[in-house]
N, C-alpha and C. Protein backbone atom coordinates (compact mmCIF):
# COMPACT_ATOMS: atom_id res chain seq x y z
N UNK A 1 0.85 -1.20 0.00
CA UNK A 1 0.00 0.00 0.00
C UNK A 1 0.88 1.24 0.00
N UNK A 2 0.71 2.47 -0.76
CA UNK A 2 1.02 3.73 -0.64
C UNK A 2 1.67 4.10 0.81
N UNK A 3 2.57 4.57 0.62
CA UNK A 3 2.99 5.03 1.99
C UNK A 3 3.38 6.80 1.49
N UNK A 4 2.83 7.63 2.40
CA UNK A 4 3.03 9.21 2.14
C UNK A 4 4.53 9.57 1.95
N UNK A 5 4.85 10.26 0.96
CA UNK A 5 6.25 10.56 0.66
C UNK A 5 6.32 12.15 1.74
N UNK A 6 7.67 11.61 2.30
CA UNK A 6 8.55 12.61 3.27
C UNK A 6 9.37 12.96 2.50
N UNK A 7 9.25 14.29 2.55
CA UNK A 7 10.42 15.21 1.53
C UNK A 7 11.17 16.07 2.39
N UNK A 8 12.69 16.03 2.61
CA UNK A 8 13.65 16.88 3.37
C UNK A 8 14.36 17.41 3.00
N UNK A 9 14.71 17.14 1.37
CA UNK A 9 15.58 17.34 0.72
C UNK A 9 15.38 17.72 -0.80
N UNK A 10 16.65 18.57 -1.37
CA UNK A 10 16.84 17.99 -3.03
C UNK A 10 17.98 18.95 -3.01
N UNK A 11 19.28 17.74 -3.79
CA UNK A 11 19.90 18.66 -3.97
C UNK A 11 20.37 17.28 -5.45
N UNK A 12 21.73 18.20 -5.85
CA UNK A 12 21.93 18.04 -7.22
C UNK A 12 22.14 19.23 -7.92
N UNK A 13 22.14 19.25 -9.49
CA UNK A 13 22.69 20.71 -10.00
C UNK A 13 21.42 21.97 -10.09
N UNK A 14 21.53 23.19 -10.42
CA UNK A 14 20.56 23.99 -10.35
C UNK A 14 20.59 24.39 -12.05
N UNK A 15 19.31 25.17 -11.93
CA UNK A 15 18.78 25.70 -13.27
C UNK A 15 18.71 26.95 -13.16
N UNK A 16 19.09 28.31 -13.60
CA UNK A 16 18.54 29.90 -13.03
C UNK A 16 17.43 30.03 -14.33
N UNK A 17 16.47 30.64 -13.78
CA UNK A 17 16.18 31.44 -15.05
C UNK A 17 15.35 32.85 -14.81
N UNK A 18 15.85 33.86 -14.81
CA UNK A 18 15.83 35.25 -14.53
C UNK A 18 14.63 35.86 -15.04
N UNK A 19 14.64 36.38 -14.24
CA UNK A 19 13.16 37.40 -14.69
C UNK A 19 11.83 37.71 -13.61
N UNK A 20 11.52 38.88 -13.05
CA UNK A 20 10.40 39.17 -12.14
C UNK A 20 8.76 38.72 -12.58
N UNK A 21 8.03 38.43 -12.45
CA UNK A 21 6.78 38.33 -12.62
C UNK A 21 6.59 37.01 -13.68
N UNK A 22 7.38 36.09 -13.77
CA UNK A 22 6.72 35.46 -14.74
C UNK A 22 5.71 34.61 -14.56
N UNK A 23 4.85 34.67 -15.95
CA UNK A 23 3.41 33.92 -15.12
C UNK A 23 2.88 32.86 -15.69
N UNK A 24 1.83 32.20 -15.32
CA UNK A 24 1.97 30.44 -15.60
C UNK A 24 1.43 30.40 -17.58
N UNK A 25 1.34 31.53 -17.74
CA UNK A 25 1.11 30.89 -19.33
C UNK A 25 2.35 31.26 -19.96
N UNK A 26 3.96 31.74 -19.30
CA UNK A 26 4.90 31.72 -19.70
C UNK A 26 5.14 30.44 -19.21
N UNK A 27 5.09 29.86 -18.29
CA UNK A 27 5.46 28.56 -17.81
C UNK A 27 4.88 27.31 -18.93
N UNK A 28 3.69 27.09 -19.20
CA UNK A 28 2.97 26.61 -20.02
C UNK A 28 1.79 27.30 -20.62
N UNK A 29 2.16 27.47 -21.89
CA UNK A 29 0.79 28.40 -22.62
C UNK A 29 -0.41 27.53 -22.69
N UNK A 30 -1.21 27.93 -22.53
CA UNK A 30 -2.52 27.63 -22.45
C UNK A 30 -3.38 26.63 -23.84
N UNK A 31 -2.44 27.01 -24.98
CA UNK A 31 -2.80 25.98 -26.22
C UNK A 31 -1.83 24.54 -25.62
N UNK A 32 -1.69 24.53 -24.49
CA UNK A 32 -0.98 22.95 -24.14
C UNK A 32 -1.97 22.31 -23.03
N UNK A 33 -2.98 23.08 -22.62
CA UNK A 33 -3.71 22.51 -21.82
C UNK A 33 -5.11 21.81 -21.95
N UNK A 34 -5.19 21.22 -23.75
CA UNK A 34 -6.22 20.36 -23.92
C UNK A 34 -6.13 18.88 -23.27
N UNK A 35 -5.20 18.32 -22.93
CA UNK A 35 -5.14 16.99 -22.73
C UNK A 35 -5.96 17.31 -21.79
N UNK A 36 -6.31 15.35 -20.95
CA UNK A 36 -6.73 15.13 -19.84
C UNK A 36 -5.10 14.70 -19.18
N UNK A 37 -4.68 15.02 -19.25
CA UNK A 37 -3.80 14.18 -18.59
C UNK A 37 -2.36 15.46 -18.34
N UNK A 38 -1.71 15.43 -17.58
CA UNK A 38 -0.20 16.15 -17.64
C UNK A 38 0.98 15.67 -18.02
N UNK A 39 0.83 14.52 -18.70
CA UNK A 39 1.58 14.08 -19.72
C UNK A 39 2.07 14.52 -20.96
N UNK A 40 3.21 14.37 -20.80
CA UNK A 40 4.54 15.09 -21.90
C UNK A 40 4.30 16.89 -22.03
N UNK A 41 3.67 17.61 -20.72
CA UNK A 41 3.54 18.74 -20.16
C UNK A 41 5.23 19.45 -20.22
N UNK A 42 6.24 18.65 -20.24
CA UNK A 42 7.53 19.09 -19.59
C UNK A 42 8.14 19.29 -21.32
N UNK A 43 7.63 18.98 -22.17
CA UNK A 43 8.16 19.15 -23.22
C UNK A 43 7.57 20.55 -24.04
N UNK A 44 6.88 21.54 -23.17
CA UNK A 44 6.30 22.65 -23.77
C UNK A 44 6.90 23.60 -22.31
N UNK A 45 7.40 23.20 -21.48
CA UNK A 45 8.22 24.29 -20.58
C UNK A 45 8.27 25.79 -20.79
N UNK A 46 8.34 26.42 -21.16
CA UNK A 46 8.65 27.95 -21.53
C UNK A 46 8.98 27.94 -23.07
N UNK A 47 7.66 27.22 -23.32
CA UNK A 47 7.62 26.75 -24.90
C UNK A 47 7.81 28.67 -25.64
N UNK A 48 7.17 29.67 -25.37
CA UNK A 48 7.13 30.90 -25.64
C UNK A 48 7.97 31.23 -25.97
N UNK A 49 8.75 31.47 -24.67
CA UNK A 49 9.79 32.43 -24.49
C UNK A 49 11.27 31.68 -25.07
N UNK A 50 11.02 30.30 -24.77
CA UNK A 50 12.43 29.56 -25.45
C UNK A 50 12.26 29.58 -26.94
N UNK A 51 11.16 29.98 -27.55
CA UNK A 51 10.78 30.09 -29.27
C UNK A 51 11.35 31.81 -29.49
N UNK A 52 11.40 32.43 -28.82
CA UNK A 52 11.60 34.35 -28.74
C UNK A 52 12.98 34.38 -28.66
N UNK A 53 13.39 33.55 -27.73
CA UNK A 53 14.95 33.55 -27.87
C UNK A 53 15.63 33.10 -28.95
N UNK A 54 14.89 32.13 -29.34
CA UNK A 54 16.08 31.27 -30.64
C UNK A 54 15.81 32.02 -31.48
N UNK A 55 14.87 33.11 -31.72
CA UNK A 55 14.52 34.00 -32.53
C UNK A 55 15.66 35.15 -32.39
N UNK A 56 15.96 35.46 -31.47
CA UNK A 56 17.37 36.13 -31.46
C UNK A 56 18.30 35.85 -31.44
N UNK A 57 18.50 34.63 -31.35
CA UNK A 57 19.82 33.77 -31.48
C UNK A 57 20.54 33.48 -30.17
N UNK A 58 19.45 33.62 -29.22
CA UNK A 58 20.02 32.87 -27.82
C UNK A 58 19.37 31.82 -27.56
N UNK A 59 19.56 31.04 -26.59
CA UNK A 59 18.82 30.03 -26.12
C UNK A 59 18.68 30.12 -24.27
N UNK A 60 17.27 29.23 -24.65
CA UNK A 60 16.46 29.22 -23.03
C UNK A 60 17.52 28.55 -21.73
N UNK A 61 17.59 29.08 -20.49
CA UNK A 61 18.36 28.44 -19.85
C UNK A 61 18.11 26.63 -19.61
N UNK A 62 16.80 26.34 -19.85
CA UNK A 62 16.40 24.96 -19.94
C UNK A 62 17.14 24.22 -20.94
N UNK A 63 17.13 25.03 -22.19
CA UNK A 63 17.68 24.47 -23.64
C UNK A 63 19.09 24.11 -23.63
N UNK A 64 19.73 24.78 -22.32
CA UNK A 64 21.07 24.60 -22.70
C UNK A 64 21.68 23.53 -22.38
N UNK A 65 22.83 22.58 -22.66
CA UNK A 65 23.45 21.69 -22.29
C UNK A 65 23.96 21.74 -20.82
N UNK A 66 24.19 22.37 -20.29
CA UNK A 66 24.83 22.43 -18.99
C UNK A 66 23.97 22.58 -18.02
N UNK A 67 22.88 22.88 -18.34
CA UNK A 67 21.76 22.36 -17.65
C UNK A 67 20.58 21.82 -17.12
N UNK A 68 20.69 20.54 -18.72
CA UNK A 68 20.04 19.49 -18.38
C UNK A 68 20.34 18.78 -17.52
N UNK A 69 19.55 18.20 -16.82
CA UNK A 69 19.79 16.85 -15.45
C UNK A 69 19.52 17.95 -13.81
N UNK A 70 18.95 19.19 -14.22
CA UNK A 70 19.07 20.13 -12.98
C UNK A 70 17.58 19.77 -11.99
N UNK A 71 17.73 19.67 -10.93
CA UNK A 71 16.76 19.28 -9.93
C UNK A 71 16.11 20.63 -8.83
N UNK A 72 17.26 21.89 -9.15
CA UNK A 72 16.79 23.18 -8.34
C UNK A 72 16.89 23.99 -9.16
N UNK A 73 15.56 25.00 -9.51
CA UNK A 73 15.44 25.88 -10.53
C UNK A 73 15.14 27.44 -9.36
N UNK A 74 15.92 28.21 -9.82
CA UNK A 74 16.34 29.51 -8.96
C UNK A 74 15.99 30.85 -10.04
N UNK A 75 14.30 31.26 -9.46
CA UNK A 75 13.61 31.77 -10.03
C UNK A 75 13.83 33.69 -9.45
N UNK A 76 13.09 34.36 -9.49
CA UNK A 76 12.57 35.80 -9.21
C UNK A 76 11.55 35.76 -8.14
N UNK A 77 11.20 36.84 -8.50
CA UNK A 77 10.14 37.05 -7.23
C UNK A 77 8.71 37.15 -8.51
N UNK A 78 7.58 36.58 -7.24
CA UNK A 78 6.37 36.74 -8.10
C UNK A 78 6.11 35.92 -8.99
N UNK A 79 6.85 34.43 -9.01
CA UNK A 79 6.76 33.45 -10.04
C UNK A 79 5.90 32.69 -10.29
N UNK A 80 4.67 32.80 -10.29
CA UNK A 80 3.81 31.91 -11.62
C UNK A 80 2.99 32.72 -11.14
N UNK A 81 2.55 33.59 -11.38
CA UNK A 81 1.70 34.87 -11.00
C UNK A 81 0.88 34.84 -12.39
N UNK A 82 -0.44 35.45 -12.34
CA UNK A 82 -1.32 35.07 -13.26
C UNK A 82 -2.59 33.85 -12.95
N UNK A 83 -2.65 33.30 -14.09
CA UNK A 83 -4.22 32.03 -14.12
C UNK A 83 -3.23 30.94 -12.46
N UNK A 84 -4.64 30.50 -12.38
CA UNK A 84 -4.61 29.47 -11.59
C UNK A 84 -4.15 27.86 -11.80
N UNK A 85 -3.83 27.97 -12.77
CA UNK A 85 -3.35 26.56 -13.89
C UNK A 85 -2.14 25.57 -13.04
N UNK A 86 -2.78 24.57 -12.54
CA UNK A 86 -2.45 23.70 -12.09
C UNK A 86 -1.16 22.88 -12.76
N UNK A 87 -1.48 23.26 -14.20
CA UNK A 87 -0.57 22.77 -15.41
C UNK A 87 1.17 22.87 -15.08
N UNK A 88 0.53 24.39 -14.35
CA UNK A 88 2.30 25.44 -14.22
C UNK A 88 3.66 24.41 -13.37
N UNK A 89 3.03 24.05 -12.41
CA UNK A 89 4.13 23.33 -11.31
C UNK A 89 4.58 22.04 -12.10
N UNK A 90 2.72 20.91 -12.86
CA UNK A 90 3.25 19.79 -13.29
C UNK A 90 4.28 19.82 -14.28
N UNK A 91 4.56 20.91 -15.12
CA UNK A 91 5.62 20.89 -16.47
C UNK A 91 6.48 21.04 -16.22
N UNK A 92 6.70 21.46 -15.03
CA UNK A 92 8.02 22.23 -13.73
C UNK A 92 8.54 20.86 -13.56
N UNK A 93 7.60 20.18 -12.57
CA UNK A 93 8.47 18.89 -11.85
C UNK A 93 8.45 17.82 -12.98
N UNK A 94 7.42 18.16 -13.98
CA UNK A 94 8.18 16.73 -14.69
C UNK A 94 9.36 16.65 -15.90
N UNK A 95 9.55 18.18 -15.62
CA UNK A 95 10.92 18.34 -16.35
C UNK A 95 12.37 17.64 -15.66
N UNK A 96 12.10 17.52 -14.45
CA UNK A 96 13.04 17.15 -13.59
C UNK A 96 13.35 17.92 -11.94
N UNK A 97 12.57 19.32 -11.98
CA UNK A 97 12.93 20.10 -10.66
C UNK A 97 12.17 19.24 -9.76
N UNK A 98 13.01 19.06 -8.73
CA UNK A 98 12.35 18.73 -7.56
C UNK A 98 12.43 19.83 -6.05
N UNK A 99 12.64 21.12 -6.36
CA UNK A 99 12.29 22.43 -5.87
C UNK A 99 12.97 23.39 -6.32
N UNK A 100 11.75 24.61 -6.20
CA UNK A 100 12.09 25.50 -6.94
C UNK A 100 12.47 27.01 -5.64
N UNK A 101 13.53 27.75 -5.99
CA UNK A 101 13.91 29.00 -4.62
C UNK A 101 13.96 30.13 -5.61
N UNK A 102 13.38 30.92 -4.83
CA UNK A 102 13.04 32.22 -5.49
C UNK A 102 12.74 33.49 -4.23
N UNK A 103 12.60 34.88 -4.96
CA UNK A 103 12.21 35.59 -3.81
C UNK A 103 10.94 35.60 -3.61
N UNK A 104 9.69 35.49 -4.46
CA UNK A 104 8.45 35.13 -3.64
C UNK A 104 7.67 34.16 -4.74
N UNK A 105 6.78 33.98 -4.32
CA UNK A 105 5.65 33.01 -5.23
C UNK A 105 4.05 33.63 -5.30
N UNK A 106 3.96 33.41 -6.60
CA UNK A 106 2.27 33.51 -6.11
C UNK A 106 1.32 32.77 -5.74
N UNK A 107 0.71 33.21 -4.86
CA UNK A 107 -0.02 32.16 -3.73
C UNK A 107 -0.70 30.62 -4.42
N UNK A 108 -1.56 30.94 -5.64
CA UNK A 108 -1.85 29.59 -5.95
C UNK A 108 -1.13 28.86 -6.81
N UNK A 109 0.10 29.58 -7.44
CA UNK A 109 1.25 28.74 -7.88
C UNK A 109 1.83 27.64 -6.35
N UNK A 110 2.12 28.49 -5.81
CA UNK A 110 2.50 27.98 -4.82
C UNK A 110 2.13 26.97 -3.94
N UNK A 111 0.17 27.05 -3.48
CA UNK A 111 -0.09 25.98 -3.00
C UNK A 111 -0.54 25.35 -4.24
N UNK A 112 -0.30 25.12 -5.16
CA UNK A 112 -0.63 24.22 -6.67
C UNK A 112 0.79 23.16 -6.54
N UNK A 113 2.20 23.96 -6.24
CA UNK A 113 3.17 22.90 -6.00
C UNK A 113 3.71 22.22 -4.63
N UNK A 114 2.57 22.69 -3.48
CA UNK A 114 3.07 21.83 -2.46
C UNK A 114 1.82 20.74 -2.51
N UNK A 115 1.15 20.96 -3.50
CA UNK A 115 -0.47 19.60 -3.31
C UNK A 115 0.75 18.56 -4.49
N UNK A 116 1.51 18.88 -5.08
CA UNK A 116 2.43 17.86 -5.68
C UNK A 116 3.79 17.59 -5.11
N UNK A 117 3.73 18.14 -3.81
CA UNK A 117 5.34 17.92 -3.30
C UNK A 117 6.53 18.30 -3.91
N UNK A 118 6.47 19.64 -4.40
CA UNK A 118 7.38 20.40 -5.55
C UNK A 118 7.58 21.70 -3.99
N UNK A 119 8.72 21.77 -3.31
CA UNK A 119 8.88 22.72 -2.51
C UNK A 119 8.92 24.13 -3.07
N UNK A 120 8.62 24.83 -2.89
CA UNK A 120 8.87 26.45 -3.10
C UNK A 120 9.66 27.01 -2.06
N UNK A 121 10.92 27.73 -2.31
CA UNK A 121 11.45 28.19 -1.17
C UNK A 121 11.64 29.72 -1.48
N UNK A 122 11.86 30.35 0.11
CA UNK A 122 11.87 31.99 -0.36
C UNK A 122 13.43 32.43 -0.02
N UNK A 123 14.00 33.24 -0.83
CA UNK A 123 14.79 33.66 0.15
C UNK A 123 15.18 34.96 0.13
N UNK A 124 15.92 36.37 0.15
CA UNK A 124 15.92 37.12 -0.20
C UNK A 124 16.37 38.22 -1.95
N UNK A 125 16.17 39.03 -2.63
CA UNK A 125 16.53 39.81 -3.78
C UNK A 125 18.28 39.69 -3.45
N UNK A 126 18.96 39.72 -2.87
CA UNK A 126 20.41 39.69 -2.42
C UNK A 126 20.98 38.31 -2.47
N UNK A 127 19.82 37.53 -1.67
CA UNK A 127 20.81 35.85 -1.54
C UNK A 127 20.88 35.35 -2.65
N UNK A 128 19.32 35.71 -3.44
CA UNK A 128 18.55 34.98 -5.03
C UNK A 128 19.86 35.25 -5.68
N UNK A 129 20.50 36.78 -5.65
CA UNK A 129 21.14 37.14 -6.72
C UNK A 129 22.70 36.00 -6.30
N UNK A 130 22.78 36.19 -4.95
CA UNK A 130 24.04 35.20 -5.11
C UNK A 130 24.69 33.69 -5.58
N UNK A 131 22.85 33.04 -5.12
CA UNK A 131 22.85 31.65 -5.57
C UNK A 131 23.22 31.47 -7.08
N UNK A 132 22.07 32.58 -7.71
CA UNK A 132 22.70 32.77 -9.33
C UNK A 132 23.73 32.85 -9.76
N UNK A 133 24.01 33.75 -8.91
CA UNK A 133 25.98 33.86 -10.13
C UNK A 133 26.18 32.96 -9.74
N UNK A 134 26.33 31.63 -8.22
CA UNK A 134 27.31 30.39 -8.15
C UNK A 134 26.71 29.93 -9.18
N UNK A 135 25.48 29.32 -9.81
CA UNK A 135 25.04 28.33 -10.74
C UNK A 135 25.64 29.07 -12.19
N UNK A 136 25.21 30.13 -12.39
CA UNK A 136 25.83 30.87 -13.39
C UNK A 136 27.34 30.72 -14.17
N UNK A 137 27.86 30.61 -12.99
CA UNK A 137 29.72 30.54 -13.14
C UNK A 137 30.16 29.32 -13.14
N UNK A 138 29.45 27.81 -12.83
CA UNK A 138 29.90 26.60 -12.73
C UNK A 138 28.79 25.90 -12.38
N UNK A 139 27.68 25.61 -13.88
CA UNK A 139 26.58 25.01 -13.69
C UNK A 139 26.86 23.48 -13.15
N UNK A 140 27.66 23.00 -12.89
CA UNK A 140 27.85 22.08 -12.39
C UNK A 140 27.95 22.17 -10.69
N UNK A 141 28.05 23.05 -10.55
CA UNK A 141 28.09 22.85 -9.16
C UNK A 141 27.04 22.46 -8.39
N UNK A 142 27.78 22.13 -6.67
CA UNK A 142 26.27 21.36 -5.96
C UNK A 142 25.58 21.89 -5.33
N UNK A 143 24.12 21.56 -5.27
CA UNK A 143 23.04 22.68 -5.02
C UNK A 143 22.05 21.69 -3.55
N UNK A 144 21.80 22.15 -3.01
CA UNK A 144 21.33 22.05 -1.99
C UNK A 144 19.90 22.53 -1.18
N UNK A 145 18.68 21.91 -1.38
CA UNK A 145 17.58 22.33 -0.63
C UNK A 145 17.48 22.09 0.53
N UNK A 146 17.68 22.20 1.97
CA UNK A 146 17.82 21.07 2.82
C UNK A 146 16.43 22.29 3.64
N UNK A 147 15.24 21.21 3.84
CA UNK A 147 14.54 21.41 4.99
C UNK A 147 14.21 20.96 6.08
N UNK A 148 15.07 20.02 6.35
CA UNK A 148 15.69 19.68 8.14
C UNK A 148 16.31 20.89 8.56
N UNK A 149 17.23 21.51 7.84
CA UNK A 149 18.47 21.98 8.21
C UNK A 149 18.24 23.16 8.05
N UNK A 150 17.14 23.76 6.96
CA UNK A 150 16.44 25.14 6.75
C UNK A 150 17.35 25.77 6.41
N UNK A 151 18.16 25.22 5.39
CA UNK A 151 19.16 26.08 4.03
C UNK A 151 18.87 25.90 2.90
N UNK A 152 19.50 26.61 2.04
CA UNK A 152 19.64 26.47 0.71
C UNK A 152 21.17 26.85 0.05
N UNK A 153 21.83 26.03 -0.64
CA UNK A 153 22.89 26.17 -0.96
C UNK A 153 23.76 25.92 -2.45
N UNK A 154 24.34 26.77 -2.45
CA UNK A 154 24.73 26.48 -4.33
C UNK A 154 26.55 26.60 -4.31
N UNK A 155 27.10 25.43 -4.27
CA UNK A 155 28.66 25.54 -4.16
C UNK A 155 28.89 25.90 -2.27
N UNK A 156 29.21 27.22 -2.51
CA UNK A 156 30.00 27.86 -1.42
C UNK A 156 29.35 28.69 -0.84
N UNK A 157 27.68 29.32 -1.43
CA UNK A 157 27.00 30.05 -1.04
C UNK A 157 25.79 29.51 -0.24
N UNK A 158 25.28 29.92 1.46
CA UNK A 158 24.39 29.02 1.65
C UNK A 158 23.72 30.16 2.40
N UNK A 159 22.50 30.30 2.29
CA UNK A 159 21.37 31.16 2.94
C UNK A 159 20.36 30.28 3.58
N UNK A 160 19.86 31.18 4.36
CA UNK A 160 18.71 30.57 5.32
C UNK A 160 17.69 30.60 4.11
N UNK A 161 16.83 29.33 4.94
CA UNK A 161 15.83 28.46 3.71
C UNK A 161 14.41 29.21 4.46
N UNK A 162 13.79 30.37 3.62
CA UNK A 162 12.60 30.57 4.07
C UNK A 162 11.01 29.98 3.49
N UNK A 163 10.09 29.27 4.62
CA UNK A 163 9.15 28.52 4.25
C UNK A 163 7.95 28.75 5.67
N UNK A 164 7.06 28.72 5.10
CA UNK A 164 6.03 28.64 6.13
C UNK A 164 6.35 27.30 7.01
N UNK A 165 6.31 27.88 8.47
CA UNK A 165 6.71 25.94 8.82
C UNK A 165 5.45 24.81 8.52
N UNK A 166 3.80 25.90 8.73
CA UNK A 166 3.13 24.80 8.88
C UNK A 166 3.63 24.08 6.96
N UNK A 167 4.09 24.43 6.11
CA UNK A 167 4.15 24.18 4.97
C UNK A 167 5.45 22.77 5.19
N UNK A 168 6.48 23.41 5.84
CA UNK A 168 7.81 23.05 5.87
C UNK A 168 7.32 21.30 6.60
N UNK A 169 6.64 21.08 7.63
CA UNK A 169 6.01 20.55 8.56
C UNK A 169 5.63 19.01 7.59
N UNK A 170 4.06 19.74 6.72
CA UNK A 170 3.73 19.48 5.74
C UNK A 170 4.56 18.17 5.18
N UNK A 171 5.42 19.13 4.20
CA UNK A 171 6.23 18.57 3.25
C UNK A 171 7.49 17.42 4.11
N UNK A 172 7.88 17.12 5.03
CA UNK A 172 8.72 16.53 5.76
C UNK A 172 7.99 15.45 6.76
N UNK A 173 6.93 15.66 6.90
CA UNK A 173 5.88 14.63 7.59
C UNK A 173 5.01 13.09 6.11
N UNK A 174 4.81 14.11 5.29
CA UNK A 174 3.96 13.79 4.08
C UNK A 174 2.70 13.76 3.92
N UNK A 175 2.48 15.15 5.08
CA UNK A 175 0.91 15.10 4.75
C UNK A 175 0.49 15.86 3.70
N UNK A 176 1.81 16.14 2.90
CA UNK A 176 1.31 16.97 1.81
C UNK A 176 0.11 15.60 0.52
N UNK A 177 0.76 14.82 0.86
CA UNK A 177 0.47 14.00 -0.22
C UNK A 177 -0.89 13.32 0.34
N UNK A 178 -2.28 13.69 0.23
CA UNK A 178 -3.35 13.62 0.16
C UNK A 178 -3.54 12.37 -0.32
N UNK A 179 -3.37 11.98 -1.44
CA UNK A 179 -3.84 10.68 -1.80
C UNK A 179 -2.80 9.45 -1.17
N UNK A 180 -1.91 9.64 -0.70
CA UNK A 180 -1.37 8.54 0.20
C UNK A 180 -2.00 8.34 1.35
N UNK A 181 -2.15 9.24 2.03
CA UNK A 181 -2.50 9.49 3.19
C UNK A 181 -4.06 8.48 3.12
N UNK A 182 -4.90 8.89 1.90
CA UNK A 182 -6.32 8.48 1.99
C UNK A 182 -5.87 6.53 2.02
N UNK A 183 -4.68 6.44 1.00
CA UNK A 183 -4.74 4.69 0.58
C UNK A 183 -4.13 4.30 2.08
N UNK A 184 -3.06 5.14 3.24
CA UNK A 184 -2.61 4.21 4.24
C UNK A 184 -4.03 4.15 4.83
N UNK A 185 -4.93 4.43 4.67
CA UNK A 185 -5.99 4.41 5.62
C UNK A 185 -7.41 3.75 5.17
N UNK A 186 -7.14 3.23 4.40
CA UNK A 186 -8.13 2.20 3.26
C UNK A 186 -9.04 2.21 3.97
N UNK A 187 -8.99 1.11 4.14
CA UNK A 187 -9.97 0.44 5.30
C UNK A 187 -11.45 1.09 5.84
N UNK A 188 -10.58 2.34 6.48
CA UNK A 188 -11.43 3.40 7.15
C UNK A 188 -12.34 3.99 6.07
N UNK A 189 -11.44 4.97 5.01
CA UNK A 189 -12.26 5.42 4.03
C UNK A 189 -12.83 4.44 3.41
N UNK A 190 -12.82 3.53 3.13
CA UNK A 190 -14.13 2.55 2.97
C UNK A 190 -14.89 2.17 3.11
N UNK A 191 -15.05 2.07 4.18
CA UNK A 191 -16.22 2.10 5.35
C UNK A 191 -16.32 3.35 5.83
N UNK A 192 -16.31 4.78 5.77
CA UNK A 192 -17.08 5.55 5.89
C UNK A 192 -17.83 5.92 4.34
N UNK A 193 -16.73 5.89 3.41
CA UNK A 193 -17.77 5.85 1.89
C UNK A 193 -18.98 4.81 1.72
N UNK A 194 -18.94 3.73 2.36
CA UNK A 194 -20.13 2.61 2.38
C UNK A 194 -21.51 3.38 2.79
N UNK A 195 -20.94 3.95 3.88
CA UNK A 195 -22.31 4.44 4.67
C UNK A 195 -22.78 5.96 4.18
N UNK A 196 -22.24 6.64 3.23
CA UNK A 196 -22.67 7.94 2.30
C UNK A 196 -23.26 7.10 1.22
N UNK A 197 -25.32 7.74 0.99
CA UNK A 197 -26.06 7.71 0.38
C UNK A 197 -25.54 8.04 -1.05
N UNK A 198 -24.44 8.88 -1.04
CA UNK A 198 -24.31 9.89 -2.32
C UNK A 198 -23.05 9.04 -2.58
N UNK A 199 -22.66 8.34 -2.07
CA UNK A 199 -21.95 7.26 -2.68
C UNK A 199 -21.93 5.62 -3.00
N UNK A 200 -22.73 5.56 -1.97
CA UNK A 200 -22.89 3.88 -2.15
C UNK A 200 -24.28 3.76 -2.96
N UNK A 201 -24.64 5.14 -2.96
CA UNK A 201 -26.44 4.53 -3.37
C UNK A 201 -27.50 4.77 -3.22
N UNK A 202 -28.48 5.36 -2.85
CA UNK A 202 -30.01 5.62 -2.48
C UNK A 202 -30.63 4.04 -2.18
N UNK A 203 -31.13 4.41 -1.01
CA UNK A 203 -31.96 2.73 -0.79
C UNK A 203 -33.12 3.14 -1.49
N UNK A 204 -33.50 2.09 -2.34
CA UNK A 204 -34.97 2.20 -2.45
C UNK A 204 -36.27 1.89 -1.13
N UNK A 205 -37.60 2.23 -1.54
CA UNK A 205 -38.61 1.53 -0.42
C UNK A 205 -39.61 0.97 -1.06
């Protein structure tokens, strides 16, 4: 049976990608959200803006070689600001991030990626800028989410890890993960769904 995933960690290499306000139909445009499903979501990433660039002859920090395989993406402030699109976080984590640090979030971006266990971390316009240049200058270097330890770290640079605790709590217990939580407890929710009319049935007379 399901057992709730405890998340304390992610570290591995980082991803930057610069810019204040960006919002979830830069994350995923909205002509990607016919499926039923969030499948192959990670292959339209900043489908936009990585099409605007090659148009000038740069490329997206996603696009680039040195930072594929990255697990911490080190955003701005105000990041997925805009629609409510649930879409935004799944194209995120199934690209490979398994948390994202920035200076703020917008609120339902935000609780959109802790109902998937995708951490959001805050930290300050000063630290943001420092973590960047380490990833910047030696995308290889090692990157560090730690929420036991309530840091965040890139090489040689390490700042305090800011998070709501009841969030932090959350995510390190695994009560983020709702549908585990419902399967360790089968049993129960089964027998209280038995006895709801609006689920088991209307008796006839």
């Amino acid at each position: 049976m399901s057992q709730p995933s405890k998340i304390s960690a992610a570290e591995g290499r980082g991803v930057v990608v610069r810019g204040d306000d960006i919002d979830t139909d830069r994350i995923i445009p909205a002509r990607f959200l016919k499926t039923i499903t969030f499948e192959h979501l990670e292959e339209h990433l900043f489908e936009d803006d990585r099409a605007q660039l090659a148009e000038r002859g740069t490329v997206h920090a996603i696009d680039r070689p040195e930072y594929q395989g990255a697990v911490i993406m080190f955003v701005g402030s105000n990041f997925g600001c805009g629609s409510s699109r649930e879409h935004a976080p799944q194209a995120i984590a199934r690209w490979g991030i398994k948390a994202i640090v920035g200076v703020s979030f917008a609120e339902i971006f935000f609780g959109n990626s802790l109902m998937i266990g995708l951490p959001c971390a805050t930290v300050t316009a000063e630290q943001s800028e420092h973590l960047m240049r380490a990833v910047e200058r030696d995308p290889s270097v090692a990157c560090r989410v730690s929420l036991l330890e309530k840091t965040i770290a890139a090489g040689h640079v390490s700042v305090p890890l800011g998070m709501p605790e009841s969030v932090r709590s959350s995510l390190m217990s695994g009560n983020w993960d709702a549908t585990s939580l419902l399967l360790e407890h089968y049993e129960a929710v089964d027998k209280v769904s038995a006895s709801l009319p609006y689920v088991s049935g209307w008796s006839q007379s």
